[in-house]
Protein backbone atom coordinates (compact mmCIF):
# COMPACT_ATOMS: atom_id res chain seq x y z
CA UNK A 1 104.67 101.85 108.72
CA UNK A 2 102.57 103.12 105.83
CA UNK A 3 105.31 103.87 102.99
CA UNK A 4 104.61 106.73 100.30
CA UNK A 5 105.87 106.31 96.65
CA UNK A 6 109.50 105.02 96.54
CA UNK A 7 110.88 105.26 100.58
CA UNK A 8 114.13 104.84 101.94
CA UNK A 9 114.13 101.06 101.00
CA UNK A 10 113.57 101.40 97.32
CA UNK A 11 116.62 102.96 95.30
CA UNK A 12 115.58 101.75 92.03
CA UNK A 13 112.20 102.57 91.82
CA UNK A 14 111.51 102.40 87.98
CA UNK A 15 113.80 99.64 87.49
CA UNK A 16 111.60 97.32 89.54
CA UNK A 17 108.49 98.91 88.21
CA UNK A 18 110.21 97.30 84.34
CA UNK A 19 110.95 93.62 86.41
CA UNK A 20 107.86 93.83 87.55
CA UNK A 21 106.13 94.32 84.42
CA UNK A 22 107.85 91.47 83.31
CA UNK A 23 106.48 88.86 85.90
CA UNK A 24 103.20 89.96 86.75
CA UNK A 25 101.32 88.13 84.01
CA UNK A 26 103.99 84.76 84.39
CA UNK A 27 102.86 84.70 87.53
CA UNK A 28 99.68 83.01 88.93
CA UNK A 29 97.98 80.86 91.13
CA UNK A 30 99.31 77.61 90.76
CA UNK A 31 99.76 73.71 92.39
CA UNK A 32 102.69 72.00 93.93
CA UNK A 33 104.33 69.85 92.05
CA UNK A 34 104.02 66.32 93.84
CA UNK A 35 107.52 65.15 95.78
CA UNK A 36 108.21 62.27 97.98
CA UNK A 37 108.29 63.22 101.94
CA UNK A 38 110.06 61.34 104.52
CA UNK A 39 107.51 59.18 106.73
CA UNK A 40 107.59 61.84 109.96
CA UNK A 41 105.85 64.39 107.45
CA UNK A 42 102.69 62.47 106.86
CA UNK A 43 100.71 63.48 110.07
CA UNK A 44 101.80 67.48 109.07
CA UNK A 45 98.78 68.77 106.94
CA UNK A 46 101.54 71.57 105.95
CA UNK A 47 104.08 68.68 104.93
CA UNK A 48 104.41 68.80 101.60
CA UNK A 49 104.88 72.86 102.31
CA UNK A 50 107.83 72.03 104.57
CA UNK A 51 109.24 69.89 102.38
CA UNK A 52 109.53 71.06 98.94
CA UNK A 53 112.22 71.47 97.03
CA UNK A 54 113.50 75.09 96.10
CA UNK A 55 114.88 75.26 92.09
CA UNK A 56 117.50 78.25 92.85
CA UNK A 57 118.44 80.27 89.66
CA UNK A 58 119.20 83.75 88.11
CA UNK A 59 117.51 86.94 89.60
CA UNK A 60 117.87 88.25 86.65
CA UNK A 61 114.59 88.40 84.08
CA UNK A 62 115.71 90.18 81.39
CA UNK A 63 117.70 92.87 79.87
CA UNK A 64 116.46 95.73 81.85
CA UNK A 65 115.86 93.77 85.40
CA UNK A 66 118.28 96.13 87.42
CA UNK A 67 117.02 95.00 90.58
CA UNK A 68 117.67 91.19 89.00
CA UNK A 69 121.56 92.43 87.99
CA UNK A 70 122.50 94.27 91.20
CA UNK A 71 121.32 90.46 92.83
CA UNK A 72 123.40 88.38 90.66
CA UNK A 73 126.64 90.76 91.27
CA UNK A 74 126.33 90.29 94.84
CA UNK A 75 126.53 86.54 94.53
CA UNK A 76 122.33 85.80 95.33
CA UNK A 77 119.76 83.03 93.44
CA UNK A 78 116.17 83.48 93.58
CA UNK A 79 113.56 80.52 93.82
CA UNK A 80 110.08 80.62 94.42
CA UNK A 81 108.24 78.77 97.37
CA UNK A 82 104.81 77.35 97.15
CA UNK A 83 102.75 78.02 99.50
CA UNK A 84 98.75 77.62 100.39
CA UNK A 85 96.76 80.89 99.70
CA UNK A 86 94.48 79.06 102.55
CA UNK A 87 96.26 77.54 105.57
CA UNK A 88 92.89 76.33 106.87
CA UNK A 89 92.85 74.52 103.50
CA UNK A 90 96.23 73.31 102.57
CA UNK A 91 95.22 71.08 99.41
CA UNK A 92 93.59 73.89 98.10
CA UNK A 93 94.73 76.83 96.17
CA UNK A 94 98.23 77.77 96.13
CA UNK A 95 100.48 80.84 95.37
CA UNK A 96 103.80 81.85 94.90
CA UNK A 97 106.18 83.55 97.05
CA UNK A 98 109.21 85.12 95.54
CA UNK A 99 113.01 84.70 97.49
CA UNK A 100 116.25 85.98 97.43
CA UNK A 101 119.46 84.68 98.83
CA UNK A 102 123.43 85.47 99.03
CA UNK A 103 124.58 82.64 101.07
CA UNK A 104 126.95 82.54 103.57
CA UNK A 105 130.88 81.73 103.02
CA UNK A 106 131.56 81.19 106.50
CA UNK A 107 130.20 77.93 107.10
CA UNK A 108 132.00 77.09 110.00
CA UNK A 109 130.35 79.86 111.94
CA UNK A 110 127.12 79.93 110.00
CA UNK A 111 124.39 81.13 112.46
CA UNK A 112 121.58 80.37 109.61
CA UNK A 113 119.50 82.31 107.56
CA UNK A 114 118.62 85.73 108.32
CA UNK A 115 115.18 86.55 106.42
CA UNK A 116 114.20 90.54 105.62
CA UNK A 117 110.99 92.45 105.72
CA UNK A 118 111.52 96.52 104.47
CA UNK A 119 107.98 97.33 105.63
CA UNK A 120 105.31 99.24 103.57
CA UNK A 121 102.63 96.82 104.16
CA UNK A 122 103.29 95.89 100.40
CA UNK A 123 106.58 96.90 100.11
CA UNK A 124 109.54 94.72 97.85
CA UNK A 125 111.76 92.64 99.99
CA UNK A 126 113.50 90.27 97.22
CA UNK A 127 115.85 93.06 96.25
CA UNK A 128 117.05 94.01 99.32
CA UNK A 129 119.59 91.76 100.69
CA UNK A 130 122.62 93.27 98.21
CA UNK A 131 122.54 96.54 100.83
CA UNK A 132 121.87 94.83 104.19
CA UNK A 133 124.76 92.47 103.22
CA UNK A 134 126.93 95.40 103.00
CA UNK A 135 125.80 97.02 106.23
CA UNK A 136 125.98 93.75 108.27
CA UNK A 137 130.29 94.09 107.49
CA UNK A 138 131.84 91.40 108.78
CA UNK A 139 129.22 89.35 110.21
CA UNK A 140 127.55 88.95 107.12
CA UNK A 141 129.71 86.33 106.16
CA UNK A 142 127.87 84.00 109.05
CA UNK A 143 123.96 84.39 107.68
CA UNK A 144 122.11 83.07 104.40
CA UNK A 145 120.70 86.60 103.91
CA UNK A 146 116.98 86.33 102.67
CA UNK A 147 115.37 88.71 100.86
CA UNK A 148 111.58 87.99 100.83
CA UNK A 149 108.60 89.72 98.41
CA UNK A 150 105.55 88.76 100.94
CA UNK A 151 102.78 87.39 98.96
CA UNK A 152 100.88 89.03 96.71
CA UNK A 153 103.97 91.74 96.48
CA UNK A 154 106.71 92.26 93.72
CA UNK A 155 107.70 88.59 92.11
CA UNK A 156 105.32 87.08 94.27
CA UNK A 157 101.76 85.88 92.91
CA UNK A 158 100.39 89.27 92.18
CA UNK A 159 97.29 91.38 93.31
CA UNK A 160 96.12 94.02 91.63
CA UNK A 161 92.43 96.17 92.30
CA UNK A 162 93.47 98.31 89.06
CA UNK A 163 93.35 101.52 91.56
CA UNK A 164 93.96 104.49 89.39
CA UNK A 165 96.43 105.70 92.30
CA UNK A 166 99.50 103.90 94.01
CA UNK A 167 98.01 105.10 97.74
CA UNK A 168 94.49 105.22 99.17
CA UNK A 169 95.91 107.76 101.79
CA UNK A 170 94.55 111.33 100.98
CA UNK A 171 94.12 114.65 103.16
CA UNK A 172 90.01 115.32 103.66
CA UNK A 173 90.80 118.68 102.63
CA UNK A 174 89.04 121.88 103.88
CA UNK A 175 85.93 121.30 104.81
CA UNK A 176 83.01 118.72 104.35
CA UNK A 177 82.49 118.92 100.70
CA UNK A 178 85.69 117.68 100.70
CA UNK A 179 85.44 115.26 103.08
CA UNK A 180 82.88 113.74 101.36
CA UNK A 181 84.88 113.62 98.27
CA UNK A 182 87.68 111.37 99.53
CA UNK A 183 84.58 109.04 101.10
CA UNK A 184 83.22 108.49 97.90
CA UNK A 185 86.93 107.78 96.39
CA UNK A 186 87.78 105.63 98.96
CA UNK A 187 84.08 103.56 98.45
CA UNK A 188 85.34 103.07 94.48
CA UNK A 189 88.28 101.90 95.40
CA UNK A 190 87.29 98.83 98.06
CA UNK A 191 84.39 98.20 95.50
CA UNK A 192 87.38 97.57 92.80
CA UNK A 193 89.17 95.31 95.25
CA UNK A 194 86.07 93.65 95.64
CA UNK A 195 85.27 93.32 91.89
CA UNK A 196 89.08 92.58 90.44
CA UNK A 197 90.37 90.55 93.72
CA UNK A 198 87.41 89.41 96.06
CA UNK A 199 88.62 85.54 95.78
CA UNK A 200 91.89 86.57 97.62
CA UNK A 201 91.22 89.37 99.94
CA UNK A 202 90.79 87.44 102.54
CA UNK A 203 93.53 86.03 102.72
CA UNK A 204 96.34 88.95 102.22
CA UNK A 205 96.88 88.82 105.81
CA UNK A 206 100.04 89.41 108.29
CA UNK A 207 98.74 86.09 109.71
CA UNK A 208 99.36 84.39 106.46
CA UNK A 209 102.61 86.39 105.58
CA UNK A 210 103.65 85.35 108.78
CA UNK A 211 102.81 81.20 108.26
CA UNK A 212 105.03 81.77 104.96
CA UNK A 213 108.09 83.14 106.18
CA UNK A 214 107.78 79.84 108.29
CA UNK A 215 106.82 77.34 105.82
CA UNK A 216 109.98 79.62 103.72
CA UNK A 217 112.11 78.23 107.30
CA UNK A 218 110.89 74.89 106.60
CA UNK A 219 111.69 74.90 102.81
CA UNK A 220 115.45 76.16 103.69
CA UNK A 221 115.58 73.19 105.95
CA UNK A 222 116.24 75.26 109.22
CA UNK A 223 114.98 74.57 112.62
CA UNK A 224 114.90 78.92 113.71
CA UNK A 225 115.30 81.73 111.49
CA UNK A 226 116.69 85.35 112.42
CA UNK A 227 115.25 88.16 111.54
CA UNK A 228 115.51 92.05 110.58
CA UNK A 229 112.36 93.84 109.80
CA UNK A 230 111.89 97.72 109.65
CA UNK A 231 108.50 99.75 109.73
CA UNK A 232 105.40 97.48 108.96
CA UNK A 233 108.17 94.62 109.04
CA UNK A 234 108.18 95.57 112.79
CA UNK A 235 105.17 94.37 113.28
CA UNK A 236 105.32 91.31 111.17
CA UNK A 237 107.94 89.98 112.84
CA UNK A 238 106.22 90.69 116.33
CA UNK A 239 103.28 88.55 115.26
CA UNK A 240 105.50 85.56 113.85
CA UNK A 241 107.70 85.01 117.10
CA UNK A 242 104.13 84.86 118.45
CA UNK A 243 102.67 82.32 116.46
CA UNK A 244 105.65 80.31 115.79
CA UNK A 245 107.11 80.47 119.74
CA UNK A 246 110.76 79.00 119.86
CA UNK A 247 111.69 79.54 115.88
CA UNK A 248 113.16 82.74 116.12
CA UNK A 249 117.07 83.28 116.87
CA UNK A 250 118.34 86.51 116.54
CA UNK A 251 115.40 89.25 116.06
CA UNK A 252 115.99 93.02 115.00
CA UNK A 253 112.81 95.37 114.61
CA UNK A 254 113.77 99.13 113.01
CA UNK A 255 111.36 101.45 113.08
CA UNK A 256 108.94 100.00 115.63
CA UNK A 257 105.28 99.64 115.49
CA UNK A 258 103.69 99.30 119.14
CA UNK A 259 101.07 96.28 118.48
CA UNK A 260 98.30 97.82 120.25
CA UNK A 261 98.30 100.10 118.17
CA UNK A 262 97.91 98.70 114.92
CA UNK A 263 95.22 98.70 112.40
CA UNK A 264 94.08 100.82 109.69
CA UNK A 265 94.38 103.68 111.02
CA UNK A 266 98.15 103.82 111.87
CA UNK A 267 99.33 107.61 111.17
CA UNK A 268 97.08 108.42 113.96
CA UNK A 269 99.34 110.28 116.46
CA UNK A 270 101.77 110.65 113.69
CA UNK A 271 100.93 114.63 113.01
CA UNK A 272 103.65 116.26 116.21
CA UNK A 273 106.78 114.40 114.44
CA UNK A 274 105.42 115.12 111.18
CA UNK A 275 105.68 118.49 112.21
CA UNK A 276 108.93 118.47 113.95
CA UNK A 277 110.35 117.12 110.98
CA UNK A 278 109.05 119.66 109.00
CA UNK A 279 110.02 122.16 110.84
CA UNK A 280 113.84 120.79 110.49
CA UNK A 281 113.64 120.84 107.14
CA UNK A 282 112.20 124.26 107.19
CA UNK A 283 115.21 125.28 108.97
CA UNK A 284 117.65 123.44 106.39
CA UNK A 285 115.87 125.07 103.54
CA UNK A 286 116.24 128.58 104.92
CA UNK A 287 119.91 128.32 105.03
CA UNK A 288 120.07 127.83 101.36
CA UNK A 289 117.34 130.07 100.32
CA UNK A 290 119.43 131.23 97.27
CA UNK A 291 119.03 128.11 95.75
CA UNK A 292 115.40 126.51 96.58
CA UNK A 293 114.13 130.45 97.53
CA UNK A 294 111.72 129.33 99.77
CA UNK A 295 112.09 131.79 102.43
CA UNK A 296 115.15 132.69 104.68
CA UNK A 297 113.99 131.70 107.94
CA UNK A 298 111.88 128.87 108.94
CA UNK A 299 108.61 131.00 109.28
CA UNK A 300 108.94 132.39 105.96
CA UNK A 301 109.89 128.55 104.74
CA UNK A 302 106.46 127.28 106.77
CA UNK A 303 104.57 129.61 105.35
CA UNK A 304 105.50 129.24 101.91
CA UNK A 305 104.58 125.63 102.83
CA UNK A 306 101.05 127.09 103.53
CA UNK A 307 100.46 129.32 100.75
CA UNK A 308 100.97 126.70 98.61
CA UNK A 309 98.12 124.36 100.26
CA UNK A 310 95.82 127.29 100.44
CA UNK A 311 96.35 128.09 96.33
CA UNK A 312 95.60 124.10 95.84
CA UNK A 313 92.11 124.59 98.24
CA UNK A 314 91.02 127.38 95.42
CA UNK A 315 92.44 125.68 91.85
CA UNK A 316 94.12 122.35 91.13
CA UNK A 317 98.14 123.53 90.57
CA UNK A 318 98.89 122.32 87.49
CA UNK A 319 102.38 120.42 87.19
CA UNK A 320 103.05 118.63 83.93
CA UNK A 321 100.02 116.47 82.86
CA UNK A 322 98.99 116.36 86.55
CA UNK A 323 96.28 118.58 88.49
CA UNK A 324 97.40 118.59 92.73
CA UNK A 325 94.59 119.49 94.45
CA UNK A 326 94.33 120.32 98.49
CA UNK A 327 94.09 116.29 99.05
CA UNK A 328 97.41 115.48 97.84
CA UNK A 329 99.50 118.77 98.44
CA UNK A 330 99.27 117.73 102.22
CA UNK A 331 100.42 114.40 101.36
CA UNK A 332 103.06 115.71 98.93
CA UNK A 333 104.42 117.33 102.11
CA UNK A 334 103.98 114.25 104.05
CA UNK A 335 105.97 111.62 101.77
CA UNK A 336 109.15 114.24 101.70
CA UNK A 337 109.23 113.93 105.69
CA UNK A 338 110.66 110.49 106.30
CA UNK A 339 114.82 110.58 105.23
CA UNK A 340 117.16 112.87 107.34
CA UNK A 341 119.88 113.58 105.19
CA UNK A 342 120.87 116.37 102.51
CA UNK A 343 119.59 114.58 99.22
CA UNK A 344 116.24 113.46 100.48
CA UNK A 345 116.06 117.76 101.87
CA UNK A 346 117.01 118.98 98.85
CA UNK A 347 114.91 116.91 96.41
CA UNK A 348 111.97 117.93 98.76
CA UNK A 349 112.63 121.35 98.22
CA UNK A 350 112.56 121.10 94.62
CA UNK A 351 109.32 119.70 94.89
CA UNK A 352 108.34 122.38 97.21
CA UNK A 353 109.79 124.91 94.61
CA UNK A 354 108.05 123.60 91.82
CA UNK A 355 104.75 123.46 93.98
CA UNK A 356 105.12 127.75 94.70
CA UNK A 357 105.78 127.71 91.38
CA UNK A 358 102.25 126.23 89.94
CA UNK A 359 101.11 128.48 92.58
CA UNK A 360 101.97 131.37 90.96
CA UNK A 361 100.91 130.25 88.04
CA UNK A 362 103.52 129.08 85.67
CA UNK A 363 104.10 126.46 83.46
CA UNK A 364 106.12 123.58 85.37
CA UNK A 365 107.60 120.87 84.23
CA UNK A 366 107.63 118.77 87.69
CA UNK A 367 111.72 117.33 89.18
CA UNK A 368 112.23 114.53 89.16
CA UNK A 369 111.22 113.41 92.76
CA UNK A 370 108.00 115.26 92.29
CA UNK A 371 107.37 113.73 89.08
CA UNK A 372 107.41 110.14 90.40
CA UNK A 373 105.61 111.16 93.47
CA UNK A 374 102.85 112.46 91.46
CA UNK A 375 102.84 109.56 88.92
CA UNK A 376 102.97 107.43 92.02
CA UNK A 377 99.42 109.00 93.50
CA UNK A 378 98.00 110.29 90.46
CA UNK A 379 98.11 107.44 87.88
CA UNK A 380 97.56 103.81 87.84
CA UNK A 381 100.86 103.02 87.51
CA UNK A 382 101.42 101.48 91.28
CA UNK A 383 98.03 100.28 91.50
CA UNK A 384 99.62 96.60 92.61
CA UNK A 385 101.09 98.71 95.91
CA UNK A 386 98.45 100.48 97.32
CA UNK A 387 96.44 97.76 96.77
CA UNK A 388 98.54 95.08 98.52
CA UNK A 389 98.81 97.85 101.21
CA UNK A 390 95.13 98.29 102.12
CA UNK A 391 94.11 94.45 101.66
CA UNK A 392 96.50 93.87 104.70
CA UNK A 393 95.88 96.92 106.65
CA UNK A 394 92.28 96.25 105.89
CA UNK A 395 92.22 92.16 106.28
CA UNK A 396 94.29 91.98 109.81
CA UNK A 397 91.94 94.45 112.12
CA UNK A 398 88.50 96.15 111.95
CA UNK A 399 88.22 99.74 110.96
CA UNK A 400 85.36 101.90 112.10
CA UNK A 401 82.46 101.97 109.68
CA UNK A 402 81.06 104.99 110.24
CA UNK A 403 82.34 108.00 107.98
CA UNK A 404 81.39 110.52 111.12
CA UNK A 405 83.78 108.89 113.08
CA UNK A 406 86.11 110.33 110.52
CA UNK A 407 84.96 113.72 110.10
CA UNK A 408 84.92 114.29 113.75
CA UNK A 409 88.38 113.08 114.56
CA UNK A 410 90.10 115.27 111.62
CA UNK A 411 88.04 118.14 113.11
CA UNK A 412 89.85 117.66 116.10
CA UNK A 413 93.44 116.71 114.41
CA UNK A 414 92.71 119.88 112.39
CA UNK A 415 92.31 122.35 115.38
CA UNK A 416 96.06 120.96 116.43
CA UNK A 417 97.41 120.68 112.79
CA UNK A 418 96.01 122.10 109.38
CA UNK A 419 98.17 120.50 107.23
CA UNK A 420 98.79 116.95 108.83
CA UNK A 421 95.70 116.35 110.58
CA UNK A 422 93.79 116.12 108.18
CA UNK A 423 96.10 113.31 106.54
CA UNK A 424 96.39 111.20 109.14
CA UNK A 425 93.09 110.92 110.93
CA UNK A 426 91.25 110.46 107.50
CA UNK A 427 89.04 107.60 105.99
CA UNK A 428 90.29 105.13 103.71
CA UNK A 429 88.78 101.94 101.73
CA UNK A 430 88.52 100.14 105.34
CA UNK A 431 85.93 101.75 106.02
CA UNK A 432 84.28 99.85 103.71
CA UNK A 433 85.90 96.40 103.45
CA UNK A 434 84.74 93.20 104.28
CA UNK A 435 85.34 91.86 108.08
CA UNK A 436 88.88 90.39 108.34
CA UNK A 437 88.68 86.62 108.65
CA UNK A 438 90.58 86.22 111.82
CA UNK A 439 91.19 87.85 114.62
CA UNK A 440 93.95 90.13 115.15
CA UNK A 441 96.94 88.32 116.72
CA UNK A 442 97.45 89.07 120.50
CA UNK A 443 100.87 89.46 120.51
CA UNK A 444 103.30 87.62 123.11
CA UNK A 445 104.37 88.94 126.52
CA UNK A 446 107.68 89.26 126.06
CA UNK A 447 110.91 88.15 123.78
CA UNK A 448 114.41 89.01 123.12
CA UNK A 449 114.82 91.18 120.51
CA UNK A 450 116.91 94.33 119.40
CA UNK A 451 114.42 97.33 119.06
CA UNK A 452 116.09 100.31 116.95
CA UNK A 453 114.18 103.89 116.71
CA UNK A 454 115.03 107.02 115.97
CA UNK A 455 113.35 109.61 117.96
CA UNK A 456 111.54 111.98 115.38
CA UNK A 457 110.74 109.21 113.27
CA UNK A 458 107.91 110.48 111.55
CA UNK A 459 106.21 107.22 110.17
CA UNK A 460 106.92 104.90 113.48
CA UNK A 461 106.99 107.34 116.12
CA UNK A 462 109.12 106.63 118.88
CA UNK A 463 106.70 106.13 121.16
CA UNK A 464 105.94 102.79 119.36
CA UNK A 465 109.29 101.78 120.34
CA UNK A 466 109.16 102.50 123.92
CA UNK A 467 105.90 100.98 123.83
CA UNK A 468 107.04 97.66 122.23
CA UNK A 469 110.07 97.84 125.12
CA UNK A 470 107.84 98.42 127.98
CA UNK A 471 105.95 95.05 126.32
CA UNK A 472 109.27 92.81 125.81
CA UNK A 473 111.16 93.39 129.04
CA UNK A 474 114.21 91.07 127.73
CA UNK A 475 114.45 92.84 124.75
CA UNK A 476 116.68 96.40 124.17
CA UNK A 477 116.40 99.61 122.55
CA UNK A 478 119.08 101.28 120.56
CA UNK A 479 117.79 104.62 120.38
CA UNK A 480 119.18 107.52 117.45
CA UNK A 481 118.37 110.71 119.00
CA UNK A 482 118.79 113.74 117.32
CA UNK A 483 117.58 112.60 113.68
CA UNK A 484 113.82 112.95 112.30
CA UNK A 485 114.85 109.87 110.30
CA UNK A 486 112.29 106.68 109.24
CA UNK A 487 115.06 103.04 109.25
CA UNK A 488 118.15 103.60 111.21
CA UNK A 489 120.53 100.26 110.38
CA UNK A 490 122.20 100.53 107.53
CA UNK A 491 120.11 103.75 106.31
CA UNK A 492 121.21 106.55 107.96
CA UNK A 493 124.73 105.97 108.48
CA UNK A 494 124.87 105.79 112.22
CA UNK A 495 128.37 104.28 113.19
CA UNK A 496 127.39 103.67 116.94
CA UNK A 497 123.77 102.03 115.88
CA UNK A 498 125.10 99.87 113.02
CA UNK A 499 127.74 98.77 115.40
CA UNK A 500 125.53 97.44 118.21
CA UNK A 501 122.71 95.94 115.42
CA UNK A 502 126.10 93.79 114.09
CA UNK A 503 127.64 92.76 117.42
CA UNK A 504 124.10 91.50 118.20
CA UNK A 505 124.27 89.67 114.95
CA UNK A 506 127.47 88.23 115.25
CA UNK A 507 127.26 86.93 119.15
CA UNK A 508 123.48 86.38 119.45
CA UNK A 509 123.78 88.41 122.87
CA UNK A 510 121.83 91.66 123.30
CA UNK A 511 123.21 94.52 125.38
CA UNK A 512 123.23 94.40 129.23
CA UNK A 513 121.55 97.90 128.89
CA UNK A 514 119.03 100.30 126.36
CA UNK A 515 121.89 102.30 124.11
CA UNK A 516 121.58 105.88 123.23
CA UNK A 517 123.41 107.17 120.04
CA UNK A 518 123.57 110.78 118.58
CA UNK A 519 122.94 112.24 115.82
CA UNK A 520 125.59 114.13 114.16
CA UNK A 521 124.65 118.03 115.02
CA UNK A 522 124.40 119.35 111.68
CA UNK A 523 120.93 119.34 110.36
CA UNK A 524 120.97 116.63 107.94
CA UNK A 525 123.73 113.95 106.75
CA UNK A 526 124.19 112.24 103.54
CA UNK A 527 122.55 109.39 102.70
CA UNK A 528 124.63 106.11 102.92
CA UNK A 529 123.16 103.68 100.50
């Protein structure tokens, strides 16, 4: 799903901000290197793909590459695969596509390589394999784990519409006037795509992210891969066991998308757990209302909540260098939503705090979750994100052209929701954006795989899960009920749901039946990576 700012995956945000820095201008559009293929590779057009050789070194890029050092100290290399930026014209252009891999030590009872995908669209894979090493325990021992930037993301070859925001996702605000504002921001910012990356757009496609992570198989020498892939990654890895039928082994989707339901305009339907969530937190925050003083029941909390979107609707709040108007207040409120646990609450209420505190009209020097949420939406400093994020969102599936569509639908959403409504049933830059260049992919029948969802997950509501169930009769669902939490393996700390994601890993066989875990009872729980 749609990730705000630095999610659950991303625990170093500003160090891989500084590696990034560091390889966006090395990197570029580029041409294989010529190698020798054995003679059953001639009649593949995708051959010399398939068969390249990987140069496996350091992660590390320089002094301050954290993401780089925390890579090397869990034993991974990093290479770079080439692959075509057109697969209907392999001898054309090509691009880069960043890996990671800590390799397995139990060779006897190697399964193969398992290959990652944390979601966003646009979101950093490369880094991640360090923590889903740790939370695979034992079994990791069996799996190459891969951690993969898709193209055009992270150390991959880089695109960049030089946005001056990190998200095209705003609230329409009050009323029309408003409305009309975020049309005409979201027109600049597809016309920038258009102007700074026009030769590549059509081709930052799940399709195409999907034909790497195979031609990545190929280059690893492998005949299946496995596969873990939360949020967005859901969906991804739904629409490569479809094109590439028979190369999957072992599939786990966290945080599940529902495939008919996918295209731009994915936080539809998203407002009742956004507000379920909230409301939990509401709760939480009331029971320590001498430190965040936010109210001392969840009304008062709610409505704190309110009166500080209502003071943004008359005058910009003023936090730091940064003016938060009634577009992003909503969505300030939306990115704290996704992480059930006591640090992501309480850094959330800060914000909140700080908010009521513009509000009234002081000086405020933002916390530090604020402060990189705000830098995150409000400068150009992620630009690279939310423009990978729309290109795909934008390239895979139509979205409707007409900005009354819009207006009409957060009329309605508004009616049911003030604050979220709004959000999610808004225009973005796809309503302006070329045609995608294929079709979008009409995903298989069925398949084996382990679906994982939490039931108030707020980005990839649950119903997406039951959905994708109901659509893959031989797969299962480990459900987390109890927890408005977004990524359940390895996130949240679930012994019972980590335990049945491993023993799927380690004997290839899914349950005989759906599993239902509980949350702890207490609100929240800390977070575990």
């Amino acid at each position: 799903m749609i990730r705000l700012a630095r999610s659950w995956q991303d625990a170093s945000g500003r160090a891989r901000k500084a590696a990034l820095s560091l390889v966006a201008t090395a990197l570029a559009l580029t041409a294989l290197p010529a190698t020798a293929l054995p003679a059953q590779a001639v009649s593949d057009p995708l051959a010399r793909y398939h068969h390249q050789r990987l140069d496996w070194k350091s992660c590390v890029l320089g002094p301050n590459d954290a993401t780089g050092k925390e890579l090397e100290q869990a034993g991974a290399q990093c290479a770079d695969v080439t692959v075509p930026l057109d697969y209907s014209a392999p001898d054309g252009r090509t691009i880069t596509v960043a890996i990671s891999r800590i390799r397995a030590t139990d060779t006897a009872h190697r399964v193969g390589p398992l290959l990652l995908n944390g979601g966003g669209p646009g979101g950093q894979t490369l880094g991640d394999p360090p923590w889903v090493h740790k939370a695979m325990k034992d079994v990791a021992a069996r799996y190459d784990v891969v951690g993969v930037d898709p193209r055009f993301v992270g150390r991959s070859t880089p695109l960049d519409c030089h946005w001056p925001t990190g998200s095209a996702i705003r609230s329409a605000g009050a009323d029309r006037a408003g409305f009309d504002r975020i049309a005409a921001f979201s027109q600049d910012l597809a016309q920038r795509c258009r102007r700074h990356a026009g030769d590549v757009l059509p081709y930052v496609t799940t399709r195409n992210t999907a034909r790497d992570l195979d031609v990545i198989r190929a280059a690893l020498g492998e005949r299946r891969i496995s596969y873990l892939g939360y949020s967005y990654g859901s969906y991804l890895g739904e629409v490569y066991a479809t094109m590439f039928p028979g190369r999957t082994d072992r599939v786990v989707l966290d945080g599940v998308i529902d495939p008919d339901r996918y295209n731009p305009r994915l936080l539809r339907g998203s407002e009742k757990a956004n507000r379920h969530a909230l409301e939990g937190w509401a709760s939480w925050a009331a029971a320590r209302d001498a430190t965040y003083g936010l109210g001392r029941t969840r009304g008062a909390v709610l409505a704190t909540v309110d009166r500080v979107q209502a003071a943004a609707a008359r005058t910009p709040l003023r936090l730091g260098d940064h003016r938060v108007d009634e577009h992003v207040v909503p969505l300030t409120v939306f990115s704290g939503l996704s992480q059930h646990n006591d640090a992501a609450y309480g850094d959330f209420a800060q914000g909140v705090q700080d908010l009521l505190r513009a509000a009234d009209g002081q000086h405020v020097t933002p916390s530090p979750w604020l402060a990189e949420f705000l830098e995150f939406e409000l400068t150009g400093t992620d630009s690279h994100y939310g423009s990978v994020q729309t290109a795909i969102l934008c390239g895979d599936v139509a979205a409707p052209r007409d900005p009354e569509v819009y207006w009409r639908d957060v009329q309605r959403a508004r009616a049911r929701d003030a604050l979220f409504g709004p959000v999610t049933n808004n225009l973005g830059p796809c309503a302006f954006w070329d045609s995608p260049r294929e079709r979008p992919t009409a995903i298989r029948d069925d398949h084996p795989a382990l679906l994982v969802n939490a039931t108030g997950d707020p980005r990839t509501t649950y119903e997406g899960a039951t959905a994708a169930r109901r659509m893959w009769p031989s797969s299962r669902l480990v459900t987390l009920r109890g927890a408005d939490q977004h990524a359940v393996y390895g996130v949240y700390g679930s012994p019972c749901a980590d335990a049945a994601v491993n023993k799927y890993l380690a004997t290839g066989r899914l349950p005989a039946r759906d599993i239902t875990c509980e949350a702890p009872p207490a609100n929240a729980r800390p977070h575990v990576r």
